[in-house]
PDB file of N, CA and C in Angstrom:
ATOM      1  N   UNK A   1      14.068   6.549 -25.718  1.00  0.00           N
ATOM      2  CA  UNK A   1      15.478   6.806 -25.936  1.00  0.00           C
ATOM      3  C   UNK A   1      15.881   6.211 -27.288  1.00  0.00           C
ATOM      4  N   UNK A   2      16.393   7.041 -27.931  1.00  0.00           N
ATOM      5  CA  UNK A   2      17.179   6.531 -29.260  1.00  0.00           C
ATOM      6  C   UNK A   2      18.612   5.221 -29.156  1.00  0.00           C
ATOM      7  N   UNK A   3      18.033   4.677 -30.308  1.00  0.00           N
ATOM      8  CA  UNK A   3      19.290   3.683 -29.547  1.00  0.00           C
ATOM      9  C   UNK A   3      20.763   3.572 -31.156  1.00  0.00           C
ATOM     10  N   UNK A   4      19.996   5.302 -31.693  1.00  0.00           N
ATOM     11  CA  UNK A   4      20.936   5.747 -32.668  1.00  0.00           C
ATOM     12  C   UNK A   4      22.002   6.444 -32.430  1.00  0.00           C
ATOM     13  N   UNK A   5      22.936   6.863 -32.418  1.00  0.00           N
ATOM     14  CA  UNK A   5      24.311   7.325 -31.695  1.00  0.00           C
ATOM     15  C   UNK A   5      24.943   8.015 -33.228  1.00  0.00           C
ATOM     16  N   UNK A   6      24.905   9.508 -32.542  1.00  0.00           N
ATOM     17  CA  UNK A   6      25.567  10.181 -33.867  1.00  0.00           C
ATOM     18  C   UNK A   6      26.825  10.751 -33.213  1.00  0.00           C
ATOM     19  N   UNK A   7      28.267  10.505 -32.895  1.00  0.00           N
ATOM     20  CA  UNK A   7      28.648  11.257 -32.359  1.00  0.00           C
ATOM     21  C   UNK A   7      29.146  12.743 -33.044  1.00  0.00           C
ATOM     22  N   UNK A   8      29.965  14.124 -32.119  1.00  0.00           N
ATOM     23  CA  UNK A   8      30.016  15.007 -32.599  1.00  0.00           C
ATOM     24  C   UNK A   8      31.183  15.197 -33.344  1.00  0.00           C
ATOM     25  N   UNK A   9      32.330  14.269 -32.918  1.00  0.00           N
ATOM     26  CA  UNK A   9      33.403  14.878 -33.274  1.00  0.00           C
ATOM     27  C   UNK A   9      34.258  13.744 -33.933  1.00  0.00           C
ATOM     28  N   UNK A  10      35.312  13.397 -34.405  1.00  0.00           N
ATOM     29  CA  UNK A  10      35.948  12.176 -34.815  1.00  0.00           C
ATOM     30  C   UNK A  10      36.588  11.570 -33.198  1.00  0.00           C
ATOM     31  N   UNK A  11      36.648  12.552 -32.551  1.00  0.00           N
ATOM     32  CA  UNK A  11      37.419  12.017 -31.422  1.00  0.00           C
ATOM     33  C   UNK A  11      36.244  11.357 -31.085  1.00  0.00           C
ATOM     34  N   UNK A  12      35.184  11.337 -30.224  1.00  0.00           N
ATOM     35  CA  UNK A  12      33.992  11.283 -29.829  1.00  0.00           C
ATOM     36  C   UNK A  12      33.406   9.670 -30.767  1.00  0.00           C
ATOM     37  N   UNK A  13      33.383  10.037 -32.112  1.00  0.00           N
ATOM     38  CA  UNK A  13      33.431   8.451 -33.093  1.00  0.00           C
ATOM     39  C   UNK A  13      34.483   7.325 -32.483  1.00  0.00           C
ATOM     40  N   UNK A  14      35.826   7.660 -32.572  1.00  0.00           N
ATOM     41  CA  UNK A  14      36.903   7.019 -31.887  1.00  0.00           C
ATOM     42  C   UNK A  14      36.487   5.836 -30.632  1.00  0.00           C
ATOM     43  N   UNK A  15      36.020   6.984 -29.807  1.00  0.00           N
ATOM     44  CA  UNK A  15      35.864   6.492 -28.219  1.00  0.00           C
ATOM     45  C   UNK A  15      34.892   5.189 -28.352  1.00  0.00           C
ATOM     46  N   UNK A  16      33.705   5.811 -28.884  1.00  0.00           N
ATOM     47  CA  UNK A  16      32.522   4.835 -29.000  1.00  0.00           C
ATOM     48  C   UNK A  16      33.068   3.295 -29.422  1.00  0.00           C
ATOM     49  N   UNK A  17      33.749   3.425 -31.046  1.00  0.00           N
ATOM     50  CA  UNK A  17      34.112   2.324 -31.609  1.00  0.00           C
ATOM     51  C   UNK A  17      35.107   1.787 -30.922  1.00  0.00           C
ATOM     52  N   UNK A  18      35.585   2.393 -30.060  1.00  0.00           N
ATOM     53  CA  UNK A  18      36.880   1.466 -29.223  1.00  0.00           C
ATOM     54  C   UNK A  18      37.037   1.240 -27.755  1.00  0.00           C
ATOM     55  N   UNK A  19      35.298   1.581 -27.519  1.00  0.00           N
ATOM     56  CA  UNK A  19      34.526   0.860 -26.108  1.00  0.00           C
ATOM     57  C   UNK A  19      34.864  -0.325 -25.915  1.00  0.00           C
ATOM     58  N   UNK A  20      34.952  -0.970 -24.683  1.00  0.00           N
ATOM     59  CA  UNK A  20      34.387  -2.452 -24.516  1.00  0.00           C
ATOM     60  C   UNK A  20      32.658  -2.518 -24.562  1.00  0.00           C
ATOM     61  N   UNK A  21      31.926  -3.537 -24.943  1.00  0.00           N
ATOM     62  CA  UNK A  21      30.960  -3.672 -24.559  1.00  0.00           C
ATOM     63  C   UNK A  21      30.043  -4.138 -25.846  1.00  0.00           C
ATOM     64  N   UNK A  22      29.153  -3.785 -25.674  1.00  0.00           N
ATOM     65  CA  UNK A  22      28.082  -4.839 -27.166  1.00  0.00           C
ATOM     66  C   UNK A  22      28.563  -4.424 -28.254  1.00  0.00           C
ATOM     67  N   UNK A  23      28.861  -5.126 -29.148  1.00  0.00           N
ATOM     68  CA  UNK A  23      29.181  -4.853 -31.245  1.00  0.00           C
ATOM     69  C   UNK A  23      28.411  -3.801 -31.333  1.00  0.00           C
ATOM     70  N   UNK A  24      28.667  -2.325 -32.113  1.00  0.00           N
ATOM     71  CA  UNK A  24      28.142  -1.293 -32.568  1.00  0.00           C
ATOM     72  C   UNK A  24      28.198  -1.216 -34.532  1.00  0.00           C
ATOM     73  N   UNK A  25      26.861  -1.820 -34.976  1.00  0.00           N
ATOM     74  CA  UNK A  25      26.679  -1.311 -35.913  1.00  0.00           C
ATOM     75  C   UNK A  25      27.156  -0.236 -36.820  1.00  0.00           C
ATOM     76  N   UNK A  26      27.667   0.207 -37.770  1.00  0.00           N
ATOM     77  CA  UNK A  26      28.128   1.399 -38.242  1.00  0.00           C
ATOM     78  C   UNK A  26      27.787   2.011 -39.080  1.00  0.00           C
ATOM     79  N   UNK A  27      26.925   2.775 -39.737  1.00  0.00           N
ATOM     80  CA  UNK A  27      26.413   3.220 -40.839  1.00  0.00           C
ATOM     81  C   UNK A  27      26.816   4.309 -41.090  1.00  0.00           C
ATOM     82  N   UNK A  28      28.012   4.217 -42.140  1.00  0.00           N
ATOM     83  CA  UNK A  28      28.761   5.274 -42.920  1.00  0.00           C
ATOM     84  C   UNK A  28      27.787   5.908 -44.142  1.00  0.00           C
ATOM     85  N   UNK A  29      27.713   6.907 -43.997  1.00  0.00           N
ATOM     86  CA  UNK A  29      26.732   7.711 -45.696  1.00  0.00           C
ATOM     87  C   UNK A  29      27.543   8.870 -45.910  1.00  0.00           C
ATOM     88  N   UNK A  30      26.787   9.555 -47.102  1.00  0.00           N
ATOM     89  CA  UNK A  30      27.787  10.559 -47.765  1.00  0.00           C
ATOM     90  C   UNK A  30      26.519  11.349 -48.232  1.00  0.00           C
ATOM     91  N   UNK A  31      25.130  10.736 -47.775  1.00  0.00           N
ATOM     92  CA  UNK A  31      23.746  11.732 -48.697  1.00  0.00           C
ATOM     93  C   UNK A  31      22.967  12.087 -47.318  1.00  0.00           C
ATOM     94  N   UNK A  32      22.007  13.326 -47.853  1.00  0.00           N
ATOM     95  CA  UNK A  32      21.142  13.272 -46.780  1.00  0.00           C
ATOM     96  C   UNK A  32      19.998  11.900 -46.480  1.00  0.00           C
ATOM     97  N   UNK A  33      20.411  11.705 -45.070  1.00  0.00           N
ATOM     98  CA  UNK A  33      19.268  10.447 -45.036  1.00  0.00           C
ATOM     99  C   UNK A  33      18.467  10.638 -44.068  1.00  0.00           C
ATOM    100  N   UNK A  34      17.482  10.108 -43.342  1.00  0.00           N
ATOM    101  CA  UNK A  34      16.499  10.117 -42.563  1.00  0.00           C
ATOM    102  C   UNK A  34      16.445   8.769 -41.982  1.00  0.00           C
ATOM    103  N   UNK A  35      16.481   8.712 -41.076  1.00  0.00           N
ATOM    104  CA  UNK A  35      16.969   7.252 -40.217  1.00  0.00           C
ATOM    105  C   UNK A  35      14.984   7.052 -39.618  1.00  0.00           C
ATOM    106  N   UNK A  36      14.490   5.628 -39.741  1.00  0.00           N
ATOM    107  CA  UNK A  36      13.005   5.187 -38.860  1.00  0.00           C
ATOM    108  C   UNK A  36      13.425   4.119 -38.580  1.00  0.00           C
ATOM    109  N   UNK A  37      12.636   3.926 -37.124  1.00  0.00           N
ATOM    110  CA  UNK A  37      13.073   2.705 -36.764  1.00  0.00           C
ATOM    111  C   UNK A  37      11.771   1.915 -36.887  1.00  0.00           C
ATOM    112  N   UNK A  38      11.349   1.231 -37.512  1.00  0.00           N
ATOM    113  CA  UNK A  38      10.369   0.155 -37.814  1.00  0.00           C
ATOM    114  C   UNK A  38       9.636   0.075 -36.723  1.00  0.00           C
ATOM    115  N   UNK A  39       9.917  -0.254 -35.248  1.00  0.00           N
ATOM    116  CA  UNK A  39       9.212  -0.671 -34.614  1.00  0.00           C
ATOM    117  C   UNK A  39       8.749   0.426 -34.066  1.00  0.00           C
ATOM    118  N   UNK A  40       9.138   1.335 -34.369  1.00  0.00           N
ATOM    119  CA  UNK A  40       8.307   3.121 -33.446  1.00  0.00           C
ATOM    120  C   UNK A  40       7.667   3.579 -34.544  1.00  0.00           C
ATOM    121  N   UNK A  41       7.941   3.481 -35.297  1.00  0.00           N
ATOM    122  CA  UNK A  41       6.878   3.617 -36.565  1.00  0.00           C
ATOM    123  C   UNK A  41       6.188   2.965 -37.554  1.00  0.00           C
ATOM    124  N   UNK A  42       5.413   2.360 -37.376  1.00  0.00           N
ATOM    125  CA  UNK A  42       4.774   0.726 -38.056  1.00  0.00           C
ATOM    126  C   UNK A  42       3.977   1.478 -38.574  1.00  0.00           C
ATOM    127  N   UNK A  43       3.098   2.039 -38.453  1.00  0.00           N
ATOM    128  CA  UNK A  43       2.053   2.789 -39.473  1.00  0.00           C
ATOM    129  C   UNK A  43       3.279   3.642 -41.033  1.00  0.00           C
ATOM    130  N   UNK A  44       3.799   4.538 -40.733  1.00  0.00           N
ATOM    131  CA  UNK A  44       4.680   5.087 -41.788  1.00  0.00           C
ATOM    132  C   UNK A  44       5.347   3.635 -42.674  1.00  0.00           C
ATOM    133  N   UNK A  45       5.751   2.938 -41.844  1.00  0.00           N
ATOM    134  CA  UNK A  45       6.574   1.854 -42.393  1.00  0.00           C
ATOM    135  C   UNK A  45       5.415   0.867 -43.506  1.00  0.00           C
ATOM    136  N   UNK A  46       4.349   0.436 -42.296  1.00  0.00           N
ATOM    137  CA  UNK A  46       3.018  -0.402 -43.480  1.00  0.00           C
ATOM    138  C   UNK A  46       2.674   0.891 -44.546  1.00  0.00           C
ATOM    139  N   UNK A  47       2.646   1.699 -44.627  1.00  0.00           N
ATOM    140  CA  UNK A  47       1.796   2.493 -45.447  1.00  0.00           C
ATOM    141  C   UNK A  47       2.761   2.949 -46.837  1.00  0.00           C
ATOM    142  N   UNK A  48       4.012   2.524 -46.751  1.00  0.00           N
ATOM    143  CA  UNK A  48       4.944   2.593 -47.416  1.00  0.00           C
ATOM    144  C   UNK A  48       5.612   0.999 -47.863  1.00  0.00           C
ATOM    145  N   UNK A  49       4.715  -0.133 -47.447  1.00  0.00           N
ATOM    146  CA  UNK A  49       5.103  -1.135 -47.738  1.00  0.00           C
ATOM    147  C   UNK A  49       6.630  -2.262 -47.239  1.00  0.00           C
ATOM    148  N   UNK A  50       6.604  -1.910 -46.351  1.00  0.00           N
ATOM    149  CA  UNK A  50       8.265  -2.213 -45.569  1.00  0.00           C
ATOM    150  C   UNK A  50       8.434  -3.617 -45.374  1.00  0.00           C
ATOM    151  N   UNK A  51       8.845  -4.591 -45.867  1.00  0.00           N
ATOM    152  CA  UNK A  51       8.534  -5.912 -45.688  1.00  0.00           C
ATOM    153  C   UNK A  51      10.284  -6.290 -45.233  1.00  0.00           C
ATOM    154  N   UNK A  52      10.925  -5.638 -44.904  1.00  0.00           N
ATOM    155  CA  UNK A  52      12.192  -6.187 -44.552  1.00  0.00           C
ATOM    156  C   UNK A  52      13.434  -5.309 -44.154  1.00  0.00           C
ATOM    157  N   UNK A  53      14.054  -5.601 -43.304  1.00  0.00           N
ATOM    158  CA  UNK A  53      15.279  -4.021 -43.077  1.00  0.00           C
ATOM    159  C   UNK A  53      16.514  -5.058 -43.168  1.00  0.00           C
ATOM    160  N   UNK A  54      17.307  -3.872 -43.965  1.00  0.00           N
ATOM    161  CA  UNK A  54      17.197  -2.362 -44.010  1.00  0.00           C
ATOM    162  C   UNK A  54      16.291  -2.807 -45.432  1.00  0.00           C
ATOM    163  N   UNK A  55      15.185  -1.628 -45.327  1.00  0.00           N
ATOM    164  CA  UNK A  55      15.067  -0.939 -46.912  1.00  0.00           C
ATOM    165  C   UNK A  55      15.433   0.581 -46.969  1.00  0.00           C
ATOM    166  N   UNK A  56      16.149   0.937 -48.692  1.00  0.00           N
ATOM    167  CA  UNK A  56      16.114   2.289 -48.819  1.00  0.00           C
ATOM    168  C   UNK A  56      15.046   2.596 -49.580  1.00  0.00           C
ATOM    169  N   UNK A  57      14.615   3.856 -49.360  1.00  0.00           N
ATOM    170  CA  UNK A  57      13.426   4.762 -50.323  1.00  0.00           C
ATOM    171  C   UNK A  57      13.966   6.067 -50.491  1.00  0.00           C
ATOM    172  N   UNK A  58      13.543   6.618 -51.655  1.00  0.00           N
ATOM    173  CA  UNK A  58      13.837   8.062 -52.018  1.00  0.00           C
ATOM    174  C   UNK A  58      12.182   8.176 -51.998  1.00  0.00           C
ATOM    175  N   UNK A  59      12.295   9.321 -51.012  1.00  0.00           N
ATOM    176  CA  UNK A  59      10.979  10.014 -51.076  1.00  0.00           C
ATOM    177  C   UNK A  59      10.982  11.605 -51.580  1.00  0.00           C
ATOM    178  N   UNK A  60      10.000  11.572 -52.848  1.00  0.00           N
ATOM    179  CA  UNK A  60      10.193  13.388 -52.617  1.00  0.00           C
ATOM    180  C   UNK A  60       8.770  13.897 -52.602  1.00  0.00           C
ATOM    181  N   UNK A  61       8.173  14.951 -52.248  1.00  0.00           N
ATOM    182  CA  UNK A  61       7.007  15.304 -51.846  1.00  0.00           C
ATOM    183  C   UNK A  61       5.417  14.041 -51.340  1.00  0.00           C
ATOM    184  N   UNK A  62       6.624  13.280 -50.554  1.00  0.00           N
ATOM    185  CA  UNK A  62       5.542  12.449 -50.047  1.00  0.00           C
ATOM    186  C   UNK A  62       5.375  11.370 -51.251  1.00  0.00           C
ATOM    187  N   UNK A  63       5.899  11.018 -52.153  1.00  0.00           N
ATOM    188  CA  UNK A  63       6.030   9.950 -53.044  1.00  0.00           C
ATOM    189  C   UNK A  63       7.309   8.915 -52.945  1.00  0.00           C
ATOM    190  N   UNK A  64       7.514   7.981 -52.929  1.00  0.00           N
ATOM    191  CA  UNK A  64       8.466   7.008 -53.284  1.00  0.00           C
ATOM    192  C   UNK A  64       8.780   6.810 -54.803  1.00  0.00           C
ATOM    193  N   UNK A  65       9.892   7.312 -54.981  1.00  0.00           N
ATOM    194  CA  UNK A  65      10.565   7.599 -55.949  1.00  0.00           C
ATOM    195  C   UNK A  65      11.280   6.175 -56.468  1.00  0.00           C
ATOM    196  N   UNK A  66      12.015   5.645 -55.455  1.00  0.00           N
ATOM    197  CA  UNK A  66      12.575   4.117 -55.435  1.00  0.00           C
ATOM    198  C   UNK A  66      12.454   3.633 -54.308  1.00  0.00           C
ATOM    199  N   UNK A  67      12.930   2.424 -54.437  1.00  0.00           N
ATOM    200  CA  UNK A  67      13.118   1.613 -53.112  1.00  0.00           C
ATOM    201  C   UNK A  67      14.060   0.422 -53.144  1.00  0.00           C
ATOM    202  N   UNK A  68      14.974  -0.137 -52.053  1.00  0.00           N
ATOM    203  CA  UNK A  68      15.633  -1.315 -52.617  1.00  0.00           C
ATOM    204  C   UNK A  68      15.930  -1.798 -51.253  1.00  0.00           C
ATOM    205  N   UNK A  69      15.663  -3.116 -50.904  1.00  0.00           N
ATOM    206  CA  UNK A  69      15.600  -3.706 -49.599  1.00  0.00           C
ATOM    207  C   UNK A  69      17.519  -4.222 -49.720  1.00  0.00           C
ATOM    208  N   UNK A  70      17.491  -4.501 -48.290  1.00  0.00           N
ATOM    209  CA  UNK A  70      19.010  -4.978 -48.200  1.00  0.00           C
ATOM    210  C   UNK A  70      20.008  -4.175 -48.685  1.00  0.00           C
ATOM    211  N   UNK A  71      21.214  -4.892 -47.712  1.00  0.00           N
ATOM    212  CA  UNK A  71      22.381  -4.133 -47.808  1.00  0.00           C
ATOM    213  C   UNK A  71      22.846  -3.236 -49.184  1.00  0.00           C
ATOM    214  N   UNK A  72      23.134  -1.853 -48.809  1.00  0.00           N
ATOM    215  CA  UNK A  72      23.463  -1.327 -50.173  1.00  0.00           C
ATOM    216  C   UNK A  72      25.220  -0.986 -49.957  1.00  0.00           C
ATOM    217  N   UNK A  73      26.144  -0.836 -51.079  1.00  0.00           N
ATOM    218  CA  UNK A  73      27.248  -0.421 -51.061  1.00  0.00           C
ATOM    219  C   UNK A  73      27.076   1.102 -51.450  1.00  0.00           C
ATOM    220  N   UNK A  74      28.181   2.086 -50.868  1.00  0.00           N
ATOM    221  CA  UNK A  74      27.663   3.460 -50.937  1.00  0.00           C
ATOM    222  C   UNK A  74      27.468   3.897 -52.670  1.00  0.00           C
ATOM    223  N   UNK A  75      28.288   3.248 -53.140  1.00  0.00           N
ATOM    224  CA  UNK A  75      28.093   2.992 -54.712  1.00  0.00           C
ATOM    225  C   UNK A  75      26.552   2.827 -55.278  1.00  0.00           C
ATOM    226  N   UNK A  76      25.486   1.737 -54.731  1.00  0.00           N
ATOM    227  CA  UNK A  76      25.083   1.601 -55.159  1.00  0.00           C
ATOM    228  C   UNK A  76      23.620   2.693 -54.447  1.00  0.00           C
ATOM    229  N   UNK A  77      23.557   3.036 -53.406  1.00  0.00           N
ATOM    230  CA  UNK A  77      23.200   3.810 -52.857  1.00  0.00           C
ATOM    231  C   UNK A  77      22.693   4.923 -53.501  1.00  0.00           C
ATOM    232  N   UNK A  78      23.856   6.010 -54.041  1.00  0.00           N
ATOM    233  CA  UNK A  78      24.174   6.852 -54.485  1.00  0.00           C
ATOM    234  C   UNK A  78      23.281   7.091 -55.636  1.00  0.00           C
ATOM    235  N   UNK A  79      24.135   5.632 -56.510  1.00  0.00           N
ATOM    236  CA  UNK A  79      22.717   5.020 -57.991  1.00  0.00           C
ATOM    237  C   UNK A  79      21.640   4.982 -57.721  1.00  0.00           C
ATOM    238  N   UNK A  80      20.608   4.473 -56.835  1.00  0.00           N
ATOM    239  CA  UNK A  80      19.657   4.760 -56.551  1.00  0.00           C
ATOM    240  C   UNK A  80      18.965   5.729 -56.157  1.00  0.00           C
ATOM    241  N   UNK A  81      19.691   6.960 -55.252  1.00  0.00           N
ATOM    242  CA  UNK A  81      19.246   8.068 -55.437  1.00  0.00           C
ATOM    243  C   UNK A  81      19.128   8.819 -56.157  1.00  0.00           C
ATOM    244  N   UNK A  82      20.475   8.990 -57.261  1.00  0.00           N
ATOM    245  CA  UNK A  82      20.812   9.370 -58.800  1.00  0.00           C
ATOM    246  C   UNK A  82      19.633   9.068 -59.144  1.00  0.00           C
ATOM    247  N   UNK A  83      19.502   8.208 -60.280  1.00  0.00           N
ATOM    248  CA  UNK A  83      18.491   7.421 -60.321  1.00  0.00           C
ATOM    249  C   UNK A  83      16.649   8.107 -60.526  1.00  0.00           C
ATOM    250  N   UNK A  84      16.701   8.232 -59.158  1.00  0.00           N
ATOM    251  CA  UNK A  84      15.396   8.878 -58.807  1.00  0.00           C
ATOM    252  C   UNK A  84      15.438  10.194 -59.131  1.00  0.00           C
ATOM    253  N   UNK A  85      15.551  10.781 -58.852  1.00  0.00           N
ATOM    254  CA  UNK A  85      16.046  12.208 -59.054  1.00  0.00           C
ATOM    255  C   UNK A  85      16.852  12.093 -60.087  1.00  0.00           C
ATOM    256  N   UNK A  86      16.990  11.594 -61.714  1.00  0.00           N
ATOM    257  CA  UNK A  86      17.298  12.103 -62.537  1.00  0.00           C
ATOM    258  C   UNK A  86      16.019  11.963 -63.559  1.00  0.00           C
TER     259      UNK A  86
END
């Protein structure tokens, strides 16, 4: 079971964030991303060098383009994908 939660609708976002019950993480983006969870994937993660989460990577045809461990602001995010792809 995924313990990632996309909901469908803003109403649906609403509900979740204004549950009682355990703190819910929030990860706002604005790019296409690809979500792994480290511990279901340890081979992809070692073979790509993962020494700490969050890390971001731009991957394009199976290459790592960049990478930058720890918290990013969507600002800087963005730069880093820029970045790669320019």
């Amino acid at each position: 079971m995924s313990n990632v939660i996309i909901p469908g609708t803003e109403t649906e976002a609403r509900a979740i964030l204004g549950s009682e019950g355990a703190p819910v993480p929030v990860d706002f983006y604005a790019v296409r991303m690809m979500k792994l969870d480290v511990d279901a994937f340890v081979g992809r993660a070692g073979e790509v060098g993962i020494r700490s989460v969050p890390t971001r990577l731009v991957v394009k045809d199976g290459q790592v383009l960049a990478a930058r461990s720890g918290t990013l602001p969507s600002a800087a995010l963005a730069a880093l994908v820029g970045n790669a792809v320019a």
